[in-house]
PDB file of N, CA and C in Angstrom:
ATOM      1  N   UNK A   1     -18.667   3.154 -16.953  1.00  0.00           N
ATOM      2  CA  UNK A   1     -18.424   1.775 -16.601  1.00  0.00           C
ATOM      3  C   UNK A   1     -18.910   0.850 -17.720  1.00  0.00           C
ATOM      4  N   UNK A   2     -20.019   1.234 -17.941  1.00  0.00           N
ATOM      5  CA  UNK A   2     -20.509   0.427 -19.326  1.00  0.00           C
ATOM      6  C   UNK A   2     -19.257   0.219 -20.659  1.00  0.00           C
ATOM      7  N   UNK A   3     -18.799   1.394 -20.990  1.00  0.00           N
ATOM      8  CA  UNK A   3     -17.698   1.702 -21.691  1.00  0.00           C
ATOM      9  C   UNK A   3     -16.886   0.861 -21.515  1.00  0.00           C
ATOM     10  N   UNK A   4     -16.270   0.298 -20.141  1.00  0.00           N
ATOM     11  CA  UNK A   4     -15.657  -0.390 -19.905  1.00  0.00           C
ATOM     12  C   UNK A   4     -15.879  -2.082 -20.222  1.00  0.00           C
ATOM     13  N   UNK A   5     -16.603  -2.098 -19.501  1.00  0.00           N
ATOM     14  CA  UNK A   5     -17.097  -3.363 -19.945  1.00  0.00           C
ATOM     15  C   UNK A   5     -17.310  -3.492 -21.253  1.00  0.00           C
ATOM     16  N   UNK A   6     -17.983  -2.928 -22.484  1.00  0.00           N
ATOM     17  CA  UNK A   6     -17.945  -3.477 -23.828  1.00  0.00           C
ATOM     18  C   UNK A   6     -16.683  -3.221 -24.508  1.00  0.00           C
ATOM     19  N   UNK A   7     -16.070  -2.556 -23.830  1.00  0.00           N
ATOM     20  CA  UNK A   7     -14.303  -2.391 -24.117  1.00  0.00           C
ATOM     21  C   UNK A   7     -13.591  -3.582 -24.225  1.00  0.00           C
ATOM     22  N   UNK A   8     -14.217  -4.679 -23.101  1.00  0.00           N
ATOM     23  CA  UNK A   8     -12.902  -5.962 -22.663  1.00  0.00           C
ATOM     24  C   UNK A   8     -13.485  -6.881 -23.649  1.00  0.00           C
ATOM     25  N   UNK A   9     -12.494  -7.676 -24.118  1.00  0.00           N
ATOM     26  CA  UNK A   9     -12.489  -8.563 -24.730  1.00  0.00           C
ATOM     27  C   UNK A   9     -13.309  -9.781 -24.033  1.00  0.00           C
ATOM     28  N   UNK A  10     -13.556 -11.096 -24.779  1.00  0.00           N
ATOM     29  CA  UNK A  10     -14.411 -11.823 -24.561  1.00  0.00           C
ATOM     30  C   UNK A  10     -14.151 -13.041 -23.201  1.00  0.00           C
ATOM     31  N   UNK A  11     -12.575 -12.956 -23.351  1.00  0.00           N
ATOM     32  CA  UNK A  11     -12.152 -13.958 -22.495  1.00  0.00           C
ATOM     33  C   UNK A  11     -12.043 -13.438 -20.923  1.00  0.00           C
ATOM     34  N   UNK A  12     -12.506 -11.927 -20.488  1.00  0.00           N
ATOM     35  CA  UNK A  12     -12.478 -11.393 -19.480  1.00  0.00           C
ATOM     36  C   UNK A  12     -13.679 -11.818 -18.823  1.00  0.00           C
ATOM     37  N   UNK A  13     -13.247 -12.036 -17.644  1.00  0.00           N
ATOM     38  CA  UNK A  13     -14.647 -12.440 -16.396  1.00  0.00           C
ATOM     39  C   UNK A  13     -14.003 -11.698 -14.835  1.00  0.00           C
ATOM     40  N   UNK A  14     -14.644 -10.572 -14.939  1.00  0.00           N
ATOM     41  CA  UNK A  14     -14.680  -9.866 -13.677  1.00  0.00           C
ATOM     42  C   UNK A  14     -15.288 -10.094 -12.873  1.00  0.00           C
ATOM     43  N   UNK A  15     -16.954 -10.741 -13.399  1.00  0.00           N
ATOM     44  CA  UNK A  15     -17.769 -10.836 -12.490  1.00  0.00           C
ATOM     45  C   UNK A  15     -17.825 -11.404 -11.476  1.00  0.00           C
ATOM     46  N   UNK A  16     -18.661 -10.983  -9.824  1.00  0.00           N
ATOM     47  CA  UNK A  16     -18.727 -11.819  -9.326  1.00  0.00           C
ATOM     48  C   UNK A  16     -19.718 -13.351  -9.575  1.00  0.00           C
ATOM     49  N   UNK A  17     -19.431 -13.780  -9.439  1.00  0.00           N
ATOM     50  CA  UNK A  17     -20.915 -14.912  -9.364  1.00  0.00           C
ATOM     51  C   UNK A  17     -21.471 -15.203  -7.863  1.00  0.00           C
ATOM     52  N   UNK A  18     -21.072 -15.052  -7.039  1.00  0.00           N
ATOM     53  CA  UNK A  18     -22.102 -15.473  -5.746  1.00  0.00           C
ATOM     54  C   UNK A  18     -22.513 -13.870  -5.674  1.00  0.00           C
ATOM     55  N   UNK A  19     -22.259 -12.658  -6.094  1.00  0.00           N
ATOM     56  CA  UNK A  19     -23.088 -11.414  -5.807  1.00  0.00           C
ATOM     57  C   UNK A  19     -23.351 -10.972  -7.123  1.00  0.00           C
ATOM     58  N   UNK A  20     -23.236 -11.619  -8.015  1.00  0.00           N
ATOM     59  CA  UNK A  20     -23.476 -11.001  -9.319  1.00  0.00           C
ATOM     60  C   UNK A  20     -23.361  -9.029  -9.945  1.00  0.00           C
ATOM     61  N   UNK A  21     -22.076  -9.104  -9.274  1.00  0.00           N
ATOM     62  CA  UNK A  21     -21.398  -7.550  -9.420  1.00  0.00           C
ATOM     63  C   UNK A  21     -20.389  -7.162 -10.192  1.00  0.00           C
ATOM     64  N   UNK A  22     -19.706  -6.493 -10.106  1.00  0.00           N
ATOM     65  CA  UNK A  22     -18.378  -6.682 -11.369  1.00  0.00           C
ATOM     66  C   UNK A  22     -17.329  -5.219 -10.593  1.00  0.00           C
ATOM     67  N   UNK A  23     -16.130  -5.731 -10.832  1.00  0.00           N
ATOM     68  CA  UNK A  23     -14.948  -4.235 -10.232  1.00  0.00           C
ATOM     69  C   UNK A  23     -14.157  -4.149 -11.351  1.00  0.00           C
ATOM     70  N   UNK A  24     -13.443  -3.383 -11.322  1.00  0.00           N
ATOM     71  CA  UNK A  24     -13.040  -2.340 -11.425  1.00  0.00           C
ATOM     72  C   UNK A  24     -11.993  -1.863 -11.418  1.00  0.00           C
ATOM     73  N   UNK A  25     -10.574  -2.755 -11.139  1.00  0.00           N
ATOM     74  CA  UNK A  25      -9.634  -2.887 -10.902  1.00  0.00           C
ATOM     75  C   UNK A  25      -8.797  -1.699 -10.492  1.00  0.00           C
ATOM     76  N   UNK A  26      -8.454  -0.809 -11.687  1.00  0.00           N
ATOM     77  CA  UNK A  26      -8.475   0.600 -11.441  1.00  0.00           C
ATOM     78  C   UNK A  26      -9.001   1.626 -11.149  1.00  0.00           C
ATOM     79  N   UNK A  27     -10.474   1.307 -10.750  1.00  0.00           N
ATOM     80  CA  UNK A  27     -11.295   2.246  -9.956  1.00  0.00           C
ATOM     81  C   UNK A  27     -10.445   2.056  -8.428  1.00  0.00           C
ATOM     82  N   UNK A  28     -10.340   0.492  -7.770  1.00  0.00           N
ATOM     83  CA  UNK A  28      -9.605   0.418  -6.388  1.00  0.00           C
ATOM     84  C   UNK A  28      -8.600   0.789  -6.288  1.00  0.00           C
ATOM     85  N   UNK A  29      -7.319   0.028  -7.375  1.00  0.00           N
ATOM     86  CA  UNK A  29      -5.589   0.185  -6.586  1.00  0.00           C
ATOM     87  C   UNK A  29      -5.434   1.616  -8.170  1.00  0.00           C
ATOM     88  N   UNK A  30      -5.199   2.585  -6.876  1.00  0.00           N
ATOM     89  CA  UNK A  30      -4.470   3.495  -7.723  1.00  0.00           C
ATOM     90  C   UNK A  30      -2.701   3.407  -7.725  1.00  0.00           C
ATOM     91  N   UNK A  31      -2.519   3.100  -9.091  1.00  0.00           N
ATOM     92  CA  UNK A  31      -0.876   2.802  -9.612  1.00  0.00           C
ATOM     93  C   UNK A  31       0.131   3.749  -8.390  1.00  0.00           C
ATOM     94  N   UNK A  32      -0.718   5.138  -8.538  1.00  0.00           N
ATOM     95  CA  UNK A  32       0.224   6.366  -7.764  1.00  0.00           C
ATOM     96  C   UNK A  32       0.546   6.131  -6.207  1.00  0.00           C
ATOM     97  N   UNK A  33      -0.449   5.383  -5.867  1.00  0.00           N
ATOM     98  CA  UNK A  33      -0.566   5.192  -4.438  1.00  0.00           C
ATOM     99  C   UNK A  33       0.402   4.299  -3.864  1.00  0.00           C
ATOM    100  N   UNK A  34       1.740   5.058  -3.626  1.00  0.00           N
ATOM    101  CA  UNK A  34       2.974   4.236  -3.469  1.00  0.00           C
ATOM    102  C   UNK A  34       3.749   4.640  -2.145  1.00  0.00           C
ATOM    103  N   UNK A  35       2.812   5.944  -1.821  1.00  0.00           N
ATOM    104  CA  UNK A  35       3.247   6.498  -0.090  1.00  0.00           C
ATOM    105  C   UNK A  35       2.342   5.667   0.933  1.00  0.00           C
ATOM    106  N   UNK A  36       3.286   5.511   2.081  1.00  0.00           N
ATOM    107  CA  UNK A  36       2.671   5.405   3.069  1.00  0.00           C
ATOM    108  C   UNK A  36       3.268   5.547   4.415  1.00  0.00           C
ATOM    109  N   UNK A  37       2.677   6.512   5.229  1.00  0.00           N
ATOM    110  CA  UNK A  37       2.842   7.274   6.345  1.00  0.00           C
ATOM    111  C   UNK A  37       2.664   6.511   7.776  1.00  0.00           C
ATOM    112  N   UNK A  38       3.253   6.601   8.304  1.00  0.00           N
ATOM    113  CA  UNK A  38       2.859   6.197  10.178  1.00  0.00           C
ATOM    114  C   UNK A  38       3.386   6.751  11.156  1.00  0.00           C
ATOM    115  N   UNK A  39       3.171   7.060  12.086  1.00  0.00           N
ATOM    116  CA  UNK A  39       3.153   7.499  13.331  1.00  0.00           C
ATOM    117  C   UNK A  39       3.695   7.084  14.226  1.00  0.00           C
ATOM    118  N   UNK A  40       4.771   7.231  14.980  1.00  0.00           N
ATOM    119  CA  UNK A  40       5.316   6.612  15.775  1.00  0.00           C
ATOM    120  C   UNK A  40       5.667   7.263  17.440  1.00  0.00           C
ATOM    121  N   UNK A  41       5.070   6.959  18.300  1.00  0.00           N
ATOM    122  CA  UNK A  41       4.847   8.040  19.660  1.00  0.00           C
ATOM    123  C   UNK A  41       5.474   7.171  20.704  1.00  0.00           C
ATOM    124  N   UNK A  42       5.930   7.945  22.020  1.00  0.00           N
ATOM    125  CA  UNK A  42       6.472   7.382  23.195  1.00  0.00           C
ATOM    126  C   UNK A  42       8.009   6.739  23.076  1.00  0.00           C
ATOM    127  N   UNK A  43       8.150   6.256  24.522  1.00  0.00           N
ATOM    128  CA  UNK A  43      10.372   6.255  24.059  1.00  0.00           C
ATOM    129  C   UNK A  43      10.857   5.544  23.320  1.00  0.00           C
ATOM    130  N   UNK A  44      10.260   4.284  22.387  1.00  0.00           N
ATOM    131  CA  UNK A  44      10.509   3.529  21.279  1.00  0.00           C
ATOM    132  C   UNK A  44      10.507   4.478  20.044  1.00  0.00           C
ATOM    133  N   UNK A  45       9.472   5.227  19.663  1.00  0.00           N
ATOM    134  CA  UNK A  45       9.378   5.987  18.736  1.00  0.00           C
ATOM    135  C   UNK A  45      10.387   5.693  17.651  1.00  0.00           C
ATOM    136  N   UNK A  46      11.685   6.023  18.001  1.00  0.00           N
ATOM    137  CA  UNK A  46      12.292   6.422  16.719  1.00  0.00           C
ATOM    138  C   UNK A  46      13.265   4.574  16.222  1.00  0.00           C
ATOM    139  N   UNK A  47      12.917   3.960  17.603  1.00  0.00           N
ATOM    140  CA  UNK A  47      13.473   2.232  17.412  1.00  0.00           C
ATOM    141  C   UNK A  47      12.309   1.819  16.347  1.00  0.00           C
ATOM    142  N   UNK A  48      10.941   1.647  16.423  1.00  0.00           N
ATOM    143  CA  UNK A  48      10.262   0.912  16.331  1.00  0.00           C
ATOM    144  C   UNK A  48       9.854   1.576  14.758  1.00  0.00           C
ATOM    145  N   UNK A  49      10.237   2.833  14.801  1.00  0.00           N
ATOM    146  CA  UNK A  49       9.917   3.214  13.157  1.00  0.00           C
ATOM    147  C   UNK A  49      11.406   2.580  12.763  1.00  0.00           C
ATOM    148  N   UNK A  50      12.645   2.400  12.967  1.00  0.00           N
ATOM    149  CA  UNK A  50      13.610   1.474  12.360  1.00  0.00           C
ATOM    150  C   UNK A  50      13.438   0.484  11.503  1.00  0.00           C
ATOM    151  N   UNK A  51      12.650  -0.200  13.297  1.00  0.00           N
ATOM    152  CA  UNK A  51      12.137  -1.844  13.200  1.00  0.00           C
ATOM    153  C   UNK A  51      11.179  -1.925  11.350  1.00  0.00           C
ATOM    154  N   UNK A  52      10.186  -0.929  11.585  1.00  0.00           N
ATOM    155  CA  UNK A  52       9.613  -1.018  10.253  1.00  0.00           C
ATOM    156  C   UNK A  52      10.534  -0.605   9.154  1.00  0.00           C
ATOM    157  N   UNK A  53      10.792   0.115   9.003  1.00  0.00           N
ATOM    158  CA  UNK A  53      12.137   0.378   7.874  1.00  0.00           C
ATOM    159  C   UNK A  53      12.792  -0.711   7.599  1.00  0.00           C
ATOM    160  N   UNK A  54      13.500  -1.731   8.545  1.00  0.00           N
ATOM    161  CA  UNK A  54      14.338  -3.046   8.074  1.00  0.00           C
ATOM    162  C   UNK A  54      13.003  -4.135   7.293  1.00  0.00           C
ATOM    163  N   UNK A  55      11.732  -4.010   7.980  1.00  0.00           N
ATOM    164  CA  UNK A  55      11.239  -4.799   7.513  1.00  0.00           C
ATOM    165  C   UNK A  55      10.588  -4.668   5.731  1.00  0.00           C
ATOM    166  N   UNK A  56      10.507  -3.250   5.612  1.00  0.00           N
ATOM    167  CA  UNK A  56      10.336  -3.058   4.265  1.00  0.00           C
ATOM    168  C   UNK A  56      11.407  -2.914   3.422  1.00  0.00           C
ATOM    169  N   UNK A  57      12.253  -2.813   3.722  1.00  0.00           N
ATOM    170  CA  UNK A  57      13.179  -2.884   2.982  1.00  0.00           C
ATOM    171  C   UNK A  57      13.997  -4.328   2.653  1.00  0.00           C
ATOM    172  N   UNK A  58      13.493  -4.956   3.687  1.00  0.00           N
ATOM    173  CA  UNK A  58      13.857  -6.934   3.253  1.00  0.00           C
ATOM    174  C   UNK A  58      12.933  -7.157   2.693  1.00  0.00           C
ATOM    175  N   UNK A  59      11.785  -6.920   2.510  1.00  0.00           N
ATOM    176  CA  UNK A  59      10.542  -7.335   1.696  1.00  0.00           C
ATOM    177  C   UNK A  59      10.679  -6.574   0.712  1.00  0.00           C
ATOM    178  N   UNK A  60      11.063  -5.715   0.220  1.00  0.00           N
ATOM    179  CA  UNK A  60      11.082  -4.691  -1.072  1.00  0.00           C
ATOM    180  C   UNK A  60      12.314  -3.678  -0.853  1.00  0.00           C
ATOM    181  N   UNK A  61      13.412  -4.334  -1.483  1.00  0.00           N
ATOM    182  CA  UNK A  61      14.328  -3.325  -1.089  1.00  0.00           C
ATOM    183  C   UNK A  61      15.070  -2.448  -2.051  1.00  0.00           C
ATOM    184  N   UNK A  62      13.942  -1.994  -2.677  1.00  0.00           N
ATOM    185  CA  UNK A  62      13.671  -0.339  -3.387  1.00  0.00           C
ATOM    186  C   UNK A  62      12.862   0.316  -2.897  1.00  0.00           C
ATOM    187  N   UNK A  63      12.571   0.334  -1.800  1.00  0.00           N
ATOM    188  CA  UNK A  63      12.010   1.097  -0.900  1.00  0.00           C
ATOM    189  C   UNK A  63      12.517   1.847  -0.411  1.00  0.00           C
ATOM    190  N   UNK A  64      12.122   3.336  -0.240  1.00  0.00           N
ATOM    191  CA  UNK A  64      12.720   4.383   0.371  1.00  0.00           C
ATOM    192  C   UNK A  64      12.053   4.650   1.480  1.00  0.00           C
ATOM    193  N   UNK A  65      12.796   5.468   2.447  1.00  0.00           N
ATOM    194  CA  UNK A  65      12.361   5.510   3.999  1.00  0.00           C
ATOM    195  C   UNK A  65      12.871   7.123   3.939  1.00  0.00           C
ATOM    196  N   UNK A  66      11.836   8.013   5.143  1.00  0.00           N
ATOM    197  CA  UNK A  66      12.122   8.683   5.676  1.00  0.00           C
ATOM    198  C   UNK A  66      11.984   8.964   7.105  1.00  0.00           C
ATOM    199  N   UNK A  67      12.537   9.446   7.976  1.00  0.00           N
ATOM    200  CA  UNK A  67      11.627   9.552   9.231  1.00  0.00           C
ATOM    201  C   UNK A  67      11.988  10.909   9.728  1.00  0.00           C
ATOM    202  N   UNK A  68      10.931  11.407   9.851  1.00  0.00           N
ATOM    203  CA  UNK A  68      11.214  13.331  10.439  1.00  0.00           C
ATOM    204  C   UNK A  68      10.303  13.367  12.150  1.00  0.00           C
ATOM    205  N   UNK A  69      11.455  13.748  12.698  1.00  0.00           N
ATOM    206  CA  UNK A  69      10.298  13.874  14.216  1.00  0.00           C
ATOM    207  C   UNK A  69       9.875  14.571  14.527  1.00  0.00           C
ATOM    208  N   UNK A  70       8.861  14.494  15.009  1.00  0.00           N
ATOM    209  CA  UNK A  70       7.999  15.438  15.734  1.00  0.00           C
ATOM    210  C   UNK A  70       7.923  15.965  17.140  1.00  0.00           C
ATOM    211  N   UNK A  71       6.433  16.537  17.615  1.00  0.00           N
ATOM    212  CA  UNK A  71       6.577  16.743  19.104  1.00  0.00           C
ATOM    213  C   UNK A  71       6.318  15.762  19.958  1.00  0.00           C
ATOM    214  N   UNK A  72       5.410  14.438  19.532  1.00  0.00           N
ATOM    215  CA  UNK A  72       5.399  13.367  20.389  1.00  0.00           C
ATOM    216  C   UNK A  72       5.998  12.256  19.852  1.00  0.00           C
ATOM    217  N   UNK A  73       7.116  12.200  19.003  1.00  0.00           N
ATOM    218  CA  UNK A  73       7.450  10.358  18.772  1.00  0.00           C
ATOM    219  C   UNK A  73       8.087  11.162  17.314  1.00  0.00           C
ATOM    220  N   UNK A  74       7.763  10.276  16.262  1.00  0.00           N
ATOM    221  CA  UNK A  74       8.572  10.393  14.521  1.00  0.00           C
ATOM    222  C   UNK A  74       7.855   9.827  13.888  1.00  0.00           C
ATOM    223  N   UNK A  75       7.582  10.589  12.736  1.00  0.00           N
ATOM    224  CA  UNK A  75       6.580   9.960  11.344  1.00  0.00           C
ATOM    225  C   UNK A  75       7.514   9.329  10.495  1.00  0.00           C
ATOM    226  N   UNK A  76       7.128   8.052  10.381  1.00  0.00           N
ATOM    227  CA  UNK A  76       7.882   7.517   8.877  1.00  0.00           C
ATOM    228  C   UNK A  76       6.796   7.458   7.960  1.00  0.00           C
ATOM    229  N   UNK A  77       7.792   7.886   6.770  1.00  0.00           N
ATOM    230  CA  UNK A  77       7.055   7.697   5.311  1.00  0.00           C
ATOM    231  C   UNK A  77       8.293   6.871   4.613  1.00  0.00           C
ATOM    232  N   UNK A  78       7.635   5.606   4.056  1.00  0.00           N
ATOM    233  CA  UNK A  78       8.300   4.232   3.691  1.00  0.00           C
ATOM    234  C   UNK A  78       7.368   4.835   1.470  1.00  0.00           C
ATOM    235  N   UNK A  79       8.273   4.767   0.802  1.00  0.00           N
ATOM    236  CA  UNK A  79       7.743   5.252  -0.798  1.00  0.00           C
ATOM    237  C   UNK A  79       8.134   3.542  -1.399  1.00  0.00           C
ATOM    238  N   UNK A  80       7.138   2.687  -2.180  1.00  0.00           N
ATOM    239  CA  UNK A  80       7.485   1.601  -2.529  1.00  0.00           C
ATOM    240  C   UNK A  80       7.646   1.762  -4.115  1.00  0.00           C
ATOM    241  N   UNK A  81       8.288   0.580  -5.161  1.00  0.00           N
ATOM    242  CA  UNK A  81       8.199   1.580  -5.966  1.00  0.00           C
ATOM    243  C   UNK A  81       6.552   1.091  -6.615  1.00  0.00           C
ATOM    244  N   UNK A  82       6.108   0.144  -6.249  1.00  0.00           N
ATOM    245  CA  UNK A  82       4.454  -0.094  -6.766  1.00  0.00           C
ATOM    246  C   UNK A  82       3.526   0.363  -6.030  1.00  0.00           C
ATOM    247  N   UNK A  83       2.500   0.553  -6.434  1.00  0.00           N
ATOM    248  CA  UNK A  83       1.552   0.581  -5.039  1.00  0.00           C
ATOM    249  C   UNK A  83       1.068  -1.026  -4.618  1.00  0.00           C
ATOM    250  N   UNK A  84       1.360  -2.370  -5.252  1.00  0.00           N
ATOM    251  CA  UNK A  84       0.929  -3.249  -4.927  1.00  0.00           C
ATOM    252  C   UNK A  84       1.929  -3.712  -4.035  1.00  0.00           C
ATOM    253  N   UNK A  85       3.097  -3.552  -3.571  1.00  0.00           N
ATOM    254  CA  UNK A  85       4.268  -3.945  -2.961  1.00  0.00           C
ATOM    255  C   UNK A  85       3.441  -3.043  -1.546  1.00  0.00           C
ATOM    256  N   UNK A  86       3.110  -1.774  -1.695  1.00  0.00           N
ATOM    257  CA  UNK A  86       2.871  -0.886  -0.402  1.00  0.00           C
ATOM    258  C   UNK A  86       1.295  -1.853  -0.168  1.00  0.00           C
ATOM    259  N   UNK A  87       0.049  -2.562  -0.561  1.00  0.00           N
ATOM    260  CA  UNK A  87      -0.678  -2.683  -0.622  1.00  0.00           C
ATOM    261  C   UNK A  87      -0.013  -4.771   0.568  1.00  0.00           C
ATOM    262  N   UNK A  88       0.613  -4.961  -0.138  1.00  0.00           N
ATOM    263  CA  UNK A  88       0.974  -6.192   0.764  1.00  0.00           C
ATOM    264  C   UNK A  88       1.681  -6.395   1.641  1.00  0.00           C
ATOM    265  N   UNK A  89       2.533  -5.400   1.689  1.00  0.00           N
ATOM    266  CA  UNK A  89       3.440  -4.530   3.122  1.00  0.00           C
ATOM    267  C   UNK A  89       2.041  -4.474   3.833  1.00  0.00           C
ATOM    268  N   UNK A  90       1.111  -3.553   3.958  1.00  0.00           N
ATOM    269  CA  UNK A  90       0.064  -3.513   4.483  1.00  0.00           C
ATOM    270  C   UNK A  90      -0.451  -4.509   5.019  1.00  0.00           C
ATOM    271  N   UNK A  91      -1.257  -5.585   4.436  1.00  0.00           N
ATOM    272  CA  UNK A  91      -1.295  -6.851   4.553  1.00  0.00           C
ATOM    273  C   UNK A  91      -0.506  -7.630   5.569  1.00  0.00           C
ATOM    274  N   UNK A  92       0.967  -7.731   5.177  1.00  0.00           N
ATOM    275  CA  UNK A  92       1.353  -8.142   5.788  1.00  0.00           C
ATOM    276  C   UNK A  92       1.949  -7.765   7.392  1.00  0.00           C
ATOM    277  N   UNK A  93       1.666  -6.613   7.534  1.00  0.00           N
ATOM    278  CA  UNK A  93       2.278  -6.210   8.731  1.00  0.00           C
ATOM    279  C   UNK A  93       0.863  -5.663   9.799  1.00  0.00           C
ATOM    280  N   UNK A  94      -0.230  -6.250   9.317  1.00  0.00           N
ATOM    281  CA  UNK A  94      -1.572  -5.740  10.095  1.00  0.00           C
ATOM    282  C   UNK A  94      -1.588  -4.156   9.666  1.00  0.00           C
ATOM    283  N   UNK A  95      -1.470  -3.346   9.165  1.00  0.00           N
ATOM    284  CA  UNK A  95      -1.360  -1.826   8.816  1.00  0.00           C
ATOM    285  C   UNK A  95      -2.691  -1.692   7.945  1.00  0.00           C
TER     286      UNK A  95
END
């Protein structure tokens, strides 16, 4: 981490100032982290994983969808192509 820090140039300010800490940017959002999985159970199941599918795909529509069912309901896996697009999908949908 040190490395890091005498790495950045002068005009960088990570720090916090009311906790006097510093991040990390790529220690948190990993680039790869572009899956994301959910669960969908009971007689909506395979509507309500839809419902999410239209909604990511109007919000980011290079988004890929899958949905494979299971024994109680259907898993969707929604692939964004950032992980910051899957990170505000999140956000935005309480997830």
């Amino acid at each position: 981490m040190k490395g890091i820090i005498a790495g950045q140039t002068p005009t960088v300010n990570d720090t916090c100032t009311d906790c006097g800490s510093f991040v990390d940017i790529g220690a948190v959002i990993d680039e790869q982290d572009t899956a994301l999985e959910m669960q969908f159970t009971g007689a909506e199941a395979k509507n309500e994983a839809a419902k999410m599918v239209e909604r990511a795909q109007t919000r980011f529509r290079h988004t890929q969808a899958s949905v494979a069912p299971g024994e109680t309901g259907v898993t969707l896996k929604l692939v964004f192509d950032v992980s910051v697009e899957k990170m505000i999908f999140q956000l935005e949908n309480g997830l």
